[in-house]
PDB file of N, CA and C in Angstrom:
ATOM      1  N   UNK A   1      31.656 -14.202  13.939  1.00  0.00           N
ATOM      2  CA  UNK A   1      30.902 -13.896  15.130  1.00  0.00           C
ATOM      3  C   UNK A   1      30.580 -15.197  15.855  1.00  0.00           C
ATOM      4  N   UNK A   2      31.077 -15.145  16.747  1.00  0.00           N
ATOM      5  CA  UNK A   2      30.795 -16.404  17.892  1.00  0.00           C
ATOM      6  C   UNK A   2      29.156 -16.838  18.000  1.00  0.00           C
ATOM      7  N   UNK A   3      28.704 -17.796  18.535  1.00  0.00           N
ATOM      8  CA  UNK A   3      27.197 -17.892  18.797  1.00  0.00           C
ATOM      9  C   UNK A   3      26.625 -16.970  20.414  1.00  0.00           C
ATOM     10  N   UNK A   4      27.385 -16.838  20.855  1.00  0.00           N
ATOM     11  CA  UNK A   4      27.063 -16.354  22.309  1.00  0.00           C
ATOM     12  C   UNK A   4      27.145 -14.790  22.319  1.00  0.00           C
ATOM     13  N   UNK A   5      28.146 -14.371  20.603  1.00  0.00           N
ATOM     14  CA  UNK A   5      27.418 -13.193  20.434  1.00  0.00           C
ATOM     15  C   UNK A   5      26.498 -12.920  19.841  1.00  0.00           C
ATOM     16  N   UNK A   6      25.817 -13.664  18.801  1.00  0.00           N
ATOM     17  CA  UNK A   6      24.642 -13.687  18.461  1.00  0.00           C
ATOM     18  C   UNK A   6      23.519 -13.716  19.160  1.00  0.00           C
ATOM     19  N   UNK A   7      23.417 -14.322  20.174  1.00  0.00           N
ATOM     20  CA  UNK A   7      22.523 -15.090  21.505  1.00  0.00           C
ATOM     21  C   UNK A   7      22.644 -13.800  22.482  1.00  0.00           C
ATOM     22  N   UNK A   8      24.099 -12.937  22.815  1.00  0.00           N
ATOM     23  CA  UNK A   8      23.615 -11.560  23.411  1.00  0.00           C
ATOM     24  C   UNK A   8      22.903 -10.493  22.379  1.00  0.00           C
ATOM     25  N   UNK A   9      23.547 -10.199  21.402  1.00  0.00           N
ATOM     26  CA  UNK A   9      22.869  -9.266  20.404  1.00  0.00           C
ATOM     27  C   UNK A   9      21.284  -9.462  20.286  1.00  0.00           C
ATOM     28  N   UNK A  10      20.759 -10.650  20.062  1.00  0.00           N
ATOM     29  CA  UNK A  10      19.285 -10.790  20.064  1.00  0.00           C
ATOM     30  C   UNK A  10      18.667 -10.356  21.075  1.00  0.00           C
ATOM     31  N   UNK A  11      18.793 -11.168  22.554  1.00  0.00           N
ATOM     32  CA  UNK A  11      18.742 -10.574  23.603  1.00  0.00           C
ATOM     33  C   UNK A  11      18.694  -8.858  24.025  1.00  0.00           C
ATOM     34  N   UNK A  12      19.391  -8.048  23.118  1.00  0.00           N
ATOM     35  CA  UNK A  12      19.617  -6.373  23.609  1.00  0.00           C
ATOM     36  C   UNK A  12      18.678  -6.337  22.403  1.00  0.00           C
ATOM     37  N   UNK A  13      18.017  -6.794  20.921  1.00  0.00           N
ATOM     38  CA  UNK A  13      17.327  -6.455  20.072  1.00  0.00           C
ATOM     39  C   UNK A  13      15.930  -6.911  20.891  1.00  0.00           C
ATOM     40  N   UNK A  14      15.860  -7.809  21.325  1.00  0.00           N
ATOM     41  CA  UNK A  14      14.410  -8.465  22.155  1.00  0.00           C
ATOM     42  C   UNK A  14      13.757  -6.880  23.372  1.00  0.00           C
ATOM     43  N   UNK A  15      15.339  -6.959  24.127  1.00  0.00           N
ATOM     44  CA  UNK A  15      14.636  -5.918  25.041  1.00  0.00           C
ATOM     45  C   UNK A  15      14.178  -4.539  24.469  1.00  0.00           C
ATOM     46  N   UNK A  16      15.046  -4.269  23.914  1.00  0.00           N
ATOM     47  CA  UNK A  16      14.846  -2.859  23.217  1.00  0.00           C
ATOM     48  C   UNK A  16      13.377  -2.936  22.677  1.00  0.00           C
ATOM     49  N   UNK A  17      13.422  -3.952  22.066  1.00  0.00           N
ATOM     50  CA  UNK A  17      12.067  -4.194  20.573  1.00  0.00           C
ATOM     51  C   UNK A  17      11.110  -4.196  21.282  1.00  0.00           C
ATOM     52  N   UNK A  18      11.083  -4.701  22.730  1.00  0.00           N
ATOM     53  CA  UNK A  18       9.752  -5.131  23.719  1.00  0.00           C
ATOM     54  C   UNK A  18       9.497  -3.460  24.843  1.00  0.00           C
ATOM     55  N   UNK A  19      10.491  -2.924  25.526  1.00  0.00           N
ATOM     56  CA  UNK A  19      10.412  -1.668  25.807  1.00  0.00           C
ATOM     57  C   UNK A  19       9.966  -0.441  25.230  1.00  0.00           C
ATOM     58  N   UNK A  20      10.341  -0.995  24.085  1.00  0.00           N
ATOM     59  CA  UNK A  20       9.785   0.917  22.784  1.00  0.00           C
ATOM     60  C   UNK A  20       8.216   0.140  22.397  1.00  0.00           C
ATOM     61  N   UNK A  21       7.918  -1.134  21.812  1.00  0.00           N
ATOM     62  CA  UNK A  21       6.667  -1.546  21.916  1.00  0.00           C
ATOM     63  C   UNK A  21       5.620  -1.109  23.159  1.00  0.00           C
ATOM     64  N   UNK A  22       6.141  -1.668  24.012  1.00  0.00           N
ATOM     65  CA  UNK A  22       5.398  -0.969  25.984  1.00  0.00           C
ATOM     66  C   UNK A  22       4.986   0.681  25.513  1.00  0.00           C
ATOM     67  N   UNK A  23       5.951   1.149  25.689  1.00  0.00           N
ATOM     68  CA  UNK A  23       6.048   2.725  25.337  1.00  0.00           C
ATOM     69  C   UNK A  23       5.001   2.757  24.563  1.00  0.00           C
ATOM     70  N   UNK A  24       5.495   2.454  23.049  1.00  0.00           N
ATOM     71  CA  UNK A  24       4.657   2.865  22.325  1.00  0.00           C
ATOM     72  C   UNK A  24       2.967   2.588  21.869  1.00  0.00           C
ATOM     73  N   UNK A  25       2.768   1.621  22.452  1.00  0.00           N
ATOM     74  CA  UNK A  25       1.320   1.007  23.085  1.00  0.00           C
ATOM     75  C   UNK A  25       0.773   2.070  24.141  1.00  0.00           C
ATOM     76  N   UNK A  26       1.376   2.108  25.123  1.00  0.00           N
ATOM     77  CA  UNK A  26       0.940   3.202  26.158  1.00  0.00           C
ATOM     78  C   UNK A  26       0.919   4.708  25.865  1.00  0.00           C
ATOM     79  N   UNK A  27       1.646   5.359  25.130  1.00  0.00           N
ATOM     80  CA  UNK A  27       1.388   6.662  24.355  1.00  0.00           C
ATOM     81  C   UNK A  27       0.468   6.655  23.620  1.00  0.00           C
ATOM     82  N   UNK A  28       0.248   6.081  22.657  1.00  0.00           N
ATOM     83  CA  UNK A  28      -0.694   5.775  21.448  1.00  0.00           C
ATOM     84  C   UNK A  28      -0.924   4.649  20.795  1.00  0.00           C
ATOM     85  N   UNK A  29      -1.636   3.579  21.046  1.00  0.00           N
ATOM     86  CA  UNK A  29      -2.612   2.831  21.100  1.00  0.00           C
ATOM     87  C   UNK A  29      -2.670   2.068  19.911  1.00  0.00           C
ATOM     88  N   UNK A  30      -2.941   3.638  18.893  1.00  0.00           N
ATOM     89  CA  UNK A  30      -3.124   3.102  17.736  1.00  0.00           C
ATOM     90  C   UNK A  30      -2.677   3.098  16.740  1.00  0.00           C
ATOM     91  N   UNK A  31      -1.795   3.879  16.583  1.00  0.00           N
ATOM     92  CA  UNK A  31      -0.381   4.454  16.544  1.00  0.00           C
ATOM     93  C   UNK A  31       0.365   3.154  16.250  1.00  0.00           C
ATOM     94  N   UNK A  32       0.943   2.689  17.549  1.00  0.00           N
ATOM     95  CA  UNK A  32       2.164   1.665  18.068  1.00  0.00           C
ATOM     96  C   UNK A  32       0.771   0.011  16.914  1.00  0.00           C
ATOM     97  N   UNK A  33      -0.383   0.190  17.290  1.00  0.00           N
ATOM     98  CA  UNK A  33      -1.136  -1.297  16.162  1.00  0.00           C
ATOM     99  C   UNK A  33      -0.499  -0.929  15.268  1.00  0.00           C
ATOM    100  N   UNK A  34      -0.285   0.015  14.493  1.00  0.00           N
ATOM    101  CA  UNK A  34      -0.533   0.605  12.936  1.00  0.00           C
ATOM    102  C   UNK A  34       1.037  -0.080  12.827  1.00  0.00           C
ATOM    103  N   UNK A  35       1.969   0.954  13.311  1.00  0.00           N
ATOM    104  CA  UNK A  35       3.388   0.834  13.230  1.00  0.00           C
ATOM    105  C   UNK A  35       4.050  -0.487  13.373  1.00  0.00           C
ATOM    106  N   UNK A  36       3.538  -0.613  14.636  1.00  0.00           N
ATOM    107  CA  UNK A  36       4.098  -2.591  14.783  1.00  0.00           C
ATOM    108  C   UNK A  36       3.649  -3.448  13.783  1.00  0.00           C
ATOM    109  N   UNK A  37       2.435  -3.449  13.492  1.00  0.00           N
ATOM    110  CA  UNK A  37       2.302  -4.461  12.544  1.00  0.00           C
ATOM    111  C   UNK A  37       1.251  -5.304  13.532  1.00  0.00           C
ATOM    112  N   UNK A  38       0.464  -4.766  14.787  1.00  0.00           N
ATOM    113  CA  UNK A  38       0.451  -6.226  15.885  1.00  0.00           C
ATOM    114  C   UNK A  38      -1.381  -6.162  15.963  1.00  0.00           C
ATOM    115  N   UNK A  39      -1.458  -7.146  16.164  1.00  0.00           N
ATOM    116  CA  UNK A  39      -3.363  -6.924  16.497  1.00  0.00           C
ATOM    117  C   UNK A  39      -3.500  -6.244  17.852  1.00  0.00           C
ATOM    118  N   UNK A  40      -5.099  -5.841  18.217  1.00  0.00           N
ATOM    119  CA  UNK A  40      -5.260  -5.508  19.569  1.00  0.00           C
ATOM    120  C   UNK A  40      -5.063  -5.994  20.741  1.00  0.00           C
ATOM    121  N   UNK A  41      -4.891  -7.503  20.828  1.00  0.00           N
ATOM    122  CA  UNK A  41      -4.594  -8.608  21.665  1.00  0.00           C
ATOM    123  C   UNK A  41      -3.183  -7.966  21.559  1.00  0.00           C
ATOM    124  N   UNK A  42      -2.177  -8.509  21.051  1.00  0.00           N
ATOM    125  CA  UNK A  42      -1.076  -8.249  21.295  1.00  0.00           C
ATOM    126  C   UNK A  42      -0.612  -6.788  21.983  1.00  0.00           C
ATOM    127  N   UNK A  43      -1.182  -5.714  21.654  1.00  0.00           N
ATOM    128  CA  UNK A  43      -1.351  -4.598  22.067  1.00  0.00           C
ATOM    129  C   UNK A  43      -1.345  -4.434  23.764  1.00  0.00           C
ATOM    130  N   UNK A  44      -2.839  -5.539  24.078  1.00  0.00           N
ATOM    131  CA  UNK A  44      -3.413  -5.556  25.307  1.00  0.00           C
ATOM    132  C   UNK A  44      -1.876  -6.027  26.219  1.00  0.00           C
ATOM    133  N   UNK A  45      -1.848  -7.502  25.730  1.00  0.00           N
ATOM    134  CA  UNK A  45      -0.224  -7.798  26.278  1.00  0.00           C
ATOM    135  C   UNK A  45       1.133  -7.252  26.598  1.00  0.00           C
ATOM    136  N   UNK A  46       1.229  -6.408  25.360  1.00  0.00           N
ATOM    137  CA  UNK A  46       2.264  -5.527  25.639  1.00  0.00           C
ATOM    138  C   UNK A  46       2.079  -4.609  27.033  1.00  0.00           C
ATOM    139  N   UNK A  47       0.962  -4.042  26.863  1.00  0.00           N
ATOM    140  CA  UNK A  47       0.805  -2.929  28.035  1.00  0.00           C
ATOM    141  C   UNK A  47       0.464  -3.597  29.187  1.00  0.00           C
ATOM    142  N   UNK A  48       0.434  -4.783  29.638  1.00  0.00           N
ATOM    143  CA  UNK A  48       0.292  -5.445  30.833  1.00  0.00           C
ATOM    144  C   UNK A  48       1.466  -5.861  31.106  1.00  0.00           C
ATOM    145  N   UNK A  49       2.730  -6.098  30.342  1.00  0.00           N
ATOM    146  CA  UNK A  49       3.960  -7.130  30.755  1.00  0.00           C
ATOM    147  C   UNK A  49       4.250  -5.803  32.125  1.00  0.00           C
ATOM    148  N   UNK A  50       4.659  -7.178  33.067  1.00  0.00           N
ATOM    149  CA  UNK A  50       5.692  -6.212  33.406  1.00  0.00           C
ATOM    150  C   UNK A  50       7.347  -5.892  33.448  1.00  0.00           C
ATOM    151  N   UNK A  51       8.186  -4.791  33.879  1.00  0.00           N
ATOM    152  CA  UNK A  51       9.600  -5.261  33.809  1.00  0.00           C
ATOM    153  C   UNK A  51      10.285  -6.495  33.961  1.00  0.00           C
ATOM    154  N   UNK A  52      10.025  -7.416  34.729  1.00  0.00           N
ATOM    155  CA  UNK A  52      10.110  -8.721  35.827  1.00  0.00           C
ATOM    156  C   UNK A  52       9.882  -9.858  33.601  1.00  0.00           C
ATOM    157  N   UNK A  53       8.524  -9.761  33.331  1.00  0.00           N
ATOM    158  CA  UNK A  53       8.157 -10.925  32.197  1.00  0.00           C
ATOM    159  C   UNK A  53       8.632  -9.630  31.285  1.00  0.00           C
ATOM    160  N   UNK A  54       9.011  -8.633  30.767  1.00  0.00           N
ATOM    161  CA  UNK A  54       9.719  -8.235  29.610  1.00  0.00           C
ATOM    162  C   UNK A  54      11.277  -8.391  29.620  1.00  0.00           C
ATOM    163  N   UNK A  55      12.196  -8.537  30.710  1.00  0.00           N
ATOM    164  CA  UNK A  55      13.238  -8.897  30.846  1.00  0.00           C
ATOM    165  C   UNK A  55      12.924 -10.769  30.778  1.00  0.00           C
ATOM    166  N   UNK A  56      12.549 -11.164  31.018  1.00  0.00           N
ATOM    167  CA  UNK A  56      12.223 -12.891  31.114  1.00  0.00           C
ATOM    168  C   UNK A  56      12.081 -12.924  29.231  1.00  0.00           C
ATOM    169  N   UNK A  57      10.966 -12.397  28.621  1.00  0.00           N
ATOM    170  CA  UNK A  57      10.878 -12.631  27.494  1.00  0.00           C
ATOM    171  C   UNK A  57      12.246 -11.995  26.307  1.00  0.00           C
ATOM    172  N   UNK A  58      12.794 -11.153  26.896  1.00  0.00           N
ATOM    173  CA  UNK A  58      13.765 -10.629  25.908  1.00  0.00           C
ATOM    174  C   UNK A  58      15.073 -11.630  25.786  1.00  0.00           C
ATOM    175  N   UNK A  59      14.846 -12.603  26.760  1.00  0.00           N
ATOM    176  CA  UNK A  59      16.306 -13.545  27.443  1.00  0.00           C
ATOM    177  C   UNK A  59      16.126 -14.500  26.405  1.00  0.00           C
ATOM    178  N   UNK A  60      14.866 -14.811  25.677  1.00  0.00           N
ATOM    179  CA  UNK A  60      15.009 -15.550  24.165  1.00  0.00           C
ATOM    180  C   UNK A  60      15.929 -15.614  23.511  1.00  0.00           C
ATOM    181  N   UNK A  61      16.506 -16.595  23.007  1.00  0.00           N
ATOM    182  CA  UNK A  61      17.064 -17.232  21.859  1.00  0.00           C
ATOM    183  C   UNK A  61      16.209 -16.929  20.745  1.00  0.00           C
ATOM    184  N   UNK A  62      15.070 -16.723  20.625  1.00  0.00           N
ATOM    185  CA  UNK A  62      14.881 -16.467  19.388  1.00  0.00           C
ATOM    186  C   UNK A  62      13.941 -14.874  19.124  1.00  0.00           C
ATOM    187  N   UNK A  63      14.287 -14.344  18.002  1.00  0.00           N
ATOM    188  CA  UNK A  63      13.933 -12.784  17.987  1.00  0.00           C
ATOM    189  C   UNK A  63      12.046 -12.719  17.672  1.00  0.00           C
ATOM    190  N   UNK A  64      11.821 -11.424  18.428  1.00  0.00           N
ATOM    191  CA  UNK A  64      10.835 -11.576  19.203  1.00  0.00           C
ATOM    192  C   UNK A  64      10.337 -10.371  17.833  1.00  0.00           C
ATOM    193  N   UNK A  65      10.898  -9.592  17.452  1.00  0.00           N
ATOM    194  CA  UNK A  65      10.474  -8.384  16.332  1.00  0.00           C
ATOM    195  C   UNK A  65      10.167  -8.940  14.973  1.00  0.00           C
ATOM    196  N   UNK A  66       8.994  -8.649  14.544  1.00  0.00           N
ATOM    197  CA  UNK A  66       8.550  -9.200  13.000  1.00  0.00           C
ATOM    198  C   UNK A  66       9.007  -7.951  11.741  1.00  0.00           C
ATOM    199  N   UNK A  67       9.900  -8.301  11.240  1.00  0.00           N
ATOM    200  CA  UNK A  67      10.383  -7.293  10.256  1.00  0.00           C
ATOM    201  C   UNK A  67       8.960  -7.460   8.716  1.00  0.00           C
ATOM    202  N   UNK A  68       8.773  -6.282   8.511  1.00  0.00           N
ATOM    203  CA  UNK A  68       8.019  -6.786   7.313  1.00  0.00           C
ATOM    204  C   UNK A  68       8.526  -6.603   5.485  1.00  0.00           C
ATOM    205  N   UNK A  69       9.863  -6.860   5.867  1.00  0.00           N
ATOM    206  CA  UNK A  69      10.207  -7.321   4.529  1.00  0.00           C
ATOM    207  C   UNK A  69       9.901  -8.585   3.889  1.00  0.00           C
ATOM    208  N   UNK A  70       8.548  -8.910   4.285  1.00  0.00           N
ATOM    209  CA  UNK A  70       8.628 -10.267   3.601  1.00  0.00           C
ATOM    210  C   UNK A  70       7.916  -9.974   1.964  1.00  0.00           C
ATOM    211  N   UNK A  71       7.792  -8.391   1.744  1.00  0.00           N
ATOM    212  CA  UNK A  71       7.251  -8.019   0.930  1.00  0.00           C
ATOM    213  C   UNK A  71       7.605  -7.083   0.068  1.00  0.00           C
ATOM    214  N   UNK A  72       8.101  -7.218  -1.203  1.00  0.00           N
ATOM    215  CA  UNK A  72       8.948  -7.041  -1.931  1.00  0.00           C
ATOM    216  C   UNK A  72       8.864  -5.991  -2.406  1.00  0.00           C
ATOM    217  N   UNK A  73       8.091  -5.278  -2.819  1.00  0.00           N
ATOM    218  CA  UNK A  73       7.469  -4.226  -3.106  1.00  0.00           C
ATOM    219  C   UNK A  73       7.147  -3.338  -1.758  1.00  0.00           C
ATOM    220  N   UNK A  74       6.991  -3.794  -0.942  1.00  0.00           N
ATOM    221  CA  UNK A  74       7.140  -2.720   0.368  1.00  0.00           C
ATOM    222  C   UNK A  74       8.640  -2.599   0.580  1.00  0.00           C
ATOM    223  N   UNK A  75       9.270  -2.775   0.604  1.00  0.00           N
ATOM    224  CA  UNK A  75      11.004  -2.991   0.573  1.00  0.00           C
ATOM    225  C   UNK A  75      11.660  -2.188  -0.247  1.00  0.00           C
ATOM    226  N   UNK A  76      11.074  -2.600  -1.456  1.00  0.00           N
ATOM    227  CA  UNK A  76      11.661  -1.627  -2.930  1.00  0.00           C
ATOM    228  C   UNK A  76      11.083   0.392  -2.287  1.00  0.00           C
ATOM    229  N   UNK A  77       9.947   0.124  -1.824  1.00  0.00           N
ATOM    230  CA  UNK A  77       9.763   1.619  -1.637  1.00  0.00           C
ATOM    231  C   UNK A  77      10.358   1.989  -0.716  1.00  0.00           C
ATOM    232  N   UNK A  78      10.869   1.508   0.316  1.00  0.00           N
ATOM    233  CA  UNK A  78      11.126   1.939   1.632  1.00  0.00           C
ATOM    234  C   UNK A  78      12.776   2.701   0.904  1.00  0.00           C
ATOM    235  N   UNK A  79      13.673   1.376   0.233  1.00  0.00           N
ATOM    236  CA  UNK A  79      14.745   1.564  -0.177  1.00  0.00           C
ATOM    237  C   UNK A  79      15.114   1.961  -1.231  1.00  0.00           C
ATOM    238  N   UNK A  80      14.091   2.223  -2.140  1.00  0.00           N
ATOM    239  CA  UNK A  80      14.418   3.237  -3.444  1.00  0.00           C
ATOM    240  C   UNK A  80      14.791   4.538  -3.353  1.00  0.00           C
ATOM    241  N   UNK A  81      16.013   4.844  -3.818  1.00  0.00           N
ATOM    242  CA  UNK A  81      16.765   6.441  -2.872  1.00  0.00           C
ATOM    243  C   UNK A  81      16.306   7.256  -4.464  1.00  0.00           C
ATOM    244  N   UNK A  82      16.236   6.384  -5.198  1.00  0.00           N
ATOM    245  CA  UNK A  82      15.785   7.637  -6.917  1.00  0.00           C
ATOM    246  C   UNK A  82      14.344   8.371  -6.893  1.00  0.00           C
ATOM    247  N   UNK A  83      13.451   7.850  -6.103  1.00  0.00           N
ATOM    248  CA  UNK A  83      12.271   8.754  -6.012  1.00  0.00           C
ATOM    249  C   UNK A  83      12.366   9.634  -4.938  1.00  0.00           C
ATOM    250  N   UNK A  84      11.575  10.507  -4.849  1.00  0.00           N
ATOM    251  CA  UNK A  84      11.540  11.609  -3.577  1.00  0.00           C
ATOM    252  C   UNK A  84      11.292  10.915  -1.882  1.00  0.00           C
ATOM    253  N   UNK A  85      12.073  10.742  -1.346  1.00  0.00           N
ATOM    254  CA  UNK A  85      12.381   9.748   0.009  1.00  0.00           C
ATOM    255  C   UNK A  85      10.852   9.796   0.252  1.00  0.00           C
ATOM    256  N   UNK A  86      10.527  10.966   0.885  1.00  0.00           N
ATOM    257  CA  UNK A  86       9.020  11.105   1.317  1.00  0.00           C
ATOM    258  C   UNK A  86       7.548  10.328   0.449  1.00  0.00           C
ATOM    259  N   UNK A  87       8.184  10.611  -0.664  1.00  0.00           N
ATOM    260  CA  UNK A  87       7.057   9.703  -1.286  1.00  0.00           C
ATOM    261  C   UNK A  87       6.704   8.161  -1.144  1.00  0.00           C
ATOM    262  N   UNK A  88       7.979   7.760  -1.554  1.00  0.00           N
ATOM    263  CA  UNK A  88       8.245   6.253  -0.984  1.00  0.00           C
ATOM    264  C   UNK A  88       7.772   5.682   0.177  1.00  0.00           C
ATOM    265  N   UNK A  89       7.974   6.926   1.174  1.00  0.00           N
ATOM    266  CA  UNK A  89       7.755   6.200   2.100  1.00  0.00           C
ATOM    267  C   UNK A  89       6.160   6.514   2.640  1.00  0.00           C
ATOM    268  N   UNK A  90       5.559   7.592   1.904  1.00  0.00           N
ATOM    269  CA  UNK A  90       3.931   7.246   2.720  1.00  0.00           C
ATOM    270  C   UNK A  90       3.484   5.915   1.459  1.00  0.00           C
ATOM    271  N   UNK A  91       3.646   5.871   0.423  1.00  0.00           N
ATOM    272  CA  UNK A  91       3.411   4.868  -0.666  1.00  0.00           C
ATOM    273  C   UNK A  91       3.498   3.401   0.548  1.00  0.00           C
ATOM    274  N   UNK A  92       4.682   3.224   1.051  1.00  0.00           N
ATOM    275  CA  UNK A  92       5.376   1.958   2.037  1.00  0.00           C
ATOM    276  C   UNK A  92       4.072   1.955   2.714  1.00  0.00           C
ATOM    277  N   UNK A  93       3.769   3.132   3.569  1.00  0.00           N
ATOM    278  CA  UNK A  93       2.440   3.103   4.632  1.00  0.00           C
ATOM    279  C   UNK A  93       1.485   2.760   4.181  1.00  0.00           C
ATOM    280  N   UNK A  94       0.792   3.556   2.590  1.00  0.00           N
ATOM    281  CA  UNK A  94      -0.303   3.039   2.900  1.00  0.00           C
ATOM    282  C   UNK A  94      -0.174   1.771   2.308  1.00  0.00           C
ATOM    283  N   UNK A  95       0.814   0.716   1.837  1.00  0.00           N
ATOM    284  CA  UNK A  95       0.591  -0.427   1.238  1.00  0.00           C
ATOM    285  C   UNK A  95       0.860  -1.507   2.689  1.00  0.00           C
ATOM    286  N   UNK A  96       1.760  -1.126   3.760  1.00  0.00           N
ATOM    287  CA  UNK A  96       1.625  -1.725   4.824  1.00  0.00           C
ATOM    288  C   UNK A  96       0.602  -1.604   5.521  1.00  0.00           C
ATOM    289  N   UNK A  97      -0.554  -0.218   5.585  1.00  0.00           N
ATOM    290  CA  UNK A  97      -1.478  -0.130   6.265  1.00  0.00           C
ATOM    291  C   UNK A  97      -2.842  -1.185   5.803  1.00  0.00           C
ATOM    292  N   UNK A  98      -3.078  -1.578   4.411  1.00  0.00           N
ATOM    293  CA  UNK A  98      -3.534  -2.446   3.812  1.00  0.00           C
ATOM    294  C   UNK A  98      -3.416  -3.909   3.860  1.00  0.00           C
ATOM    295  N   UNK A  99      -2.372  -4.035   4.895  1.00  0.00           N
ATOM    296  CA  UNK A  99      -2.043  -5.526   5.107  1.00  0.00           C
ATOM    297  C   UNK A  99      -2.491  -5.882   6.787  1.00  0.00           C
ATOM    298  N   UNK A 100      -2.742  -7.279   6.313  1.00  0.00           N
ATOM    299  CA  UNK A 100      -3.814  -7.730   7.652  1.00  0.00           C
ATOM    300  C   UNK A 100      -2.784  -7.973   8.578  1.00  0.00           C
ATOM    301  N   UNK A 101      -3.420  -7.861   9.959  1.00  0.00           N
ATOM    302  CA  UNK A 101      -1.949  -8.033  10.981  1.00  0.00           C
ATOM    303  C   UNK A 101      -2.440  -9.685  11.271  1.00  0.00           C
ATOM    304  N   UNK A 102      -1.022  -9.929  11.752  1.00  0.00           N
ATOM    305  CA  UNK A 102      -0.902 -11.134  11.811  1.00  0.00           C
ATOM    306  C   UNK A 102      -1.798 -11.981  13.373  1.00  0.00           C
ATOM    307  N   UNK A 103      -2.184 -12.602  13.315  1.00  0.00           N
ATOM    308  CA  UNK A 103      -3.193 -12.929  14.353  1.00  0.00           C
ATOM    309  C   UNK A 103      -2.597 -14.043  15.751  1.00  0.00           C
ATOM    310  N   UNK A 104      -3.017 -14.023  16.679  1.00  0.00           N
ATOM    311  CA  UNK A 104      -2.110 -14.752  17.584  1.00  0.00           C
ATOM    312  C   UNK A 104      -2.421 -16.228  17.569  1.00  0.00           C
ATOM    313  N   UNK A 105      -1.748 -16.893  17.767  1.00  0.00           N
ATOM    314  CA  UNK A 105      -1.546 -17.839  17.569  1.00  0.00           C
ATOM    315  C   UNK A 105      -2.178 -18.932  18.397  1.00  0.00           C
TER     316      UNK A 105
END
């Protein structure tokens, strides 16, 4: 894979990741905190960008979405296919819902 496809691919992961965030901030509030992973500040931001600075910010080189596999045991449940899918995955919630969101910087 070339670098300039890497550098578009991020770019279509940035916009996407920043549009369904918008959305999902503006539907439900608390919902889109819980799910994202994001504090209320960030929240506030999201629902103020507009098209004009969410196309500007998605044009990053570097990816803008915080995956939370940094946690090994949230990972193992998400992707353990031998227990009952459903279980795993409210187990994933409430052990992600227990984790502090990350604060701005």
């Amino acid at each position: 894979m070339k670098s300039t496809d890497t550098y578009n691919d991020i770019k279509e992961v940035n916009l996407a990741y920043l549009m369904l965030a918008q959305s999902m901030v503006r539907a439900d509030r608390a919902g889109a905190v819980f799910k994202l992973g994001i504090s209320e500040e960030i929240a506030d931001i999201l629902d103020r960008l507009t098209p004009g600075q969410i196309l500007k910010m998605a044009s990053s080189d570097m990816l803008l979405c915080n995956f939370r596999f940094d946690d090994t045991l949230l990972l193992n449940l998400l992707a353990n296919h031998e227990r009952e899918r459903g279980v795993g995955h409210i187990h994933a919630a409430i052990l992600a819902a227990g984790k502090a969101v990350e604060a701005v910087a």
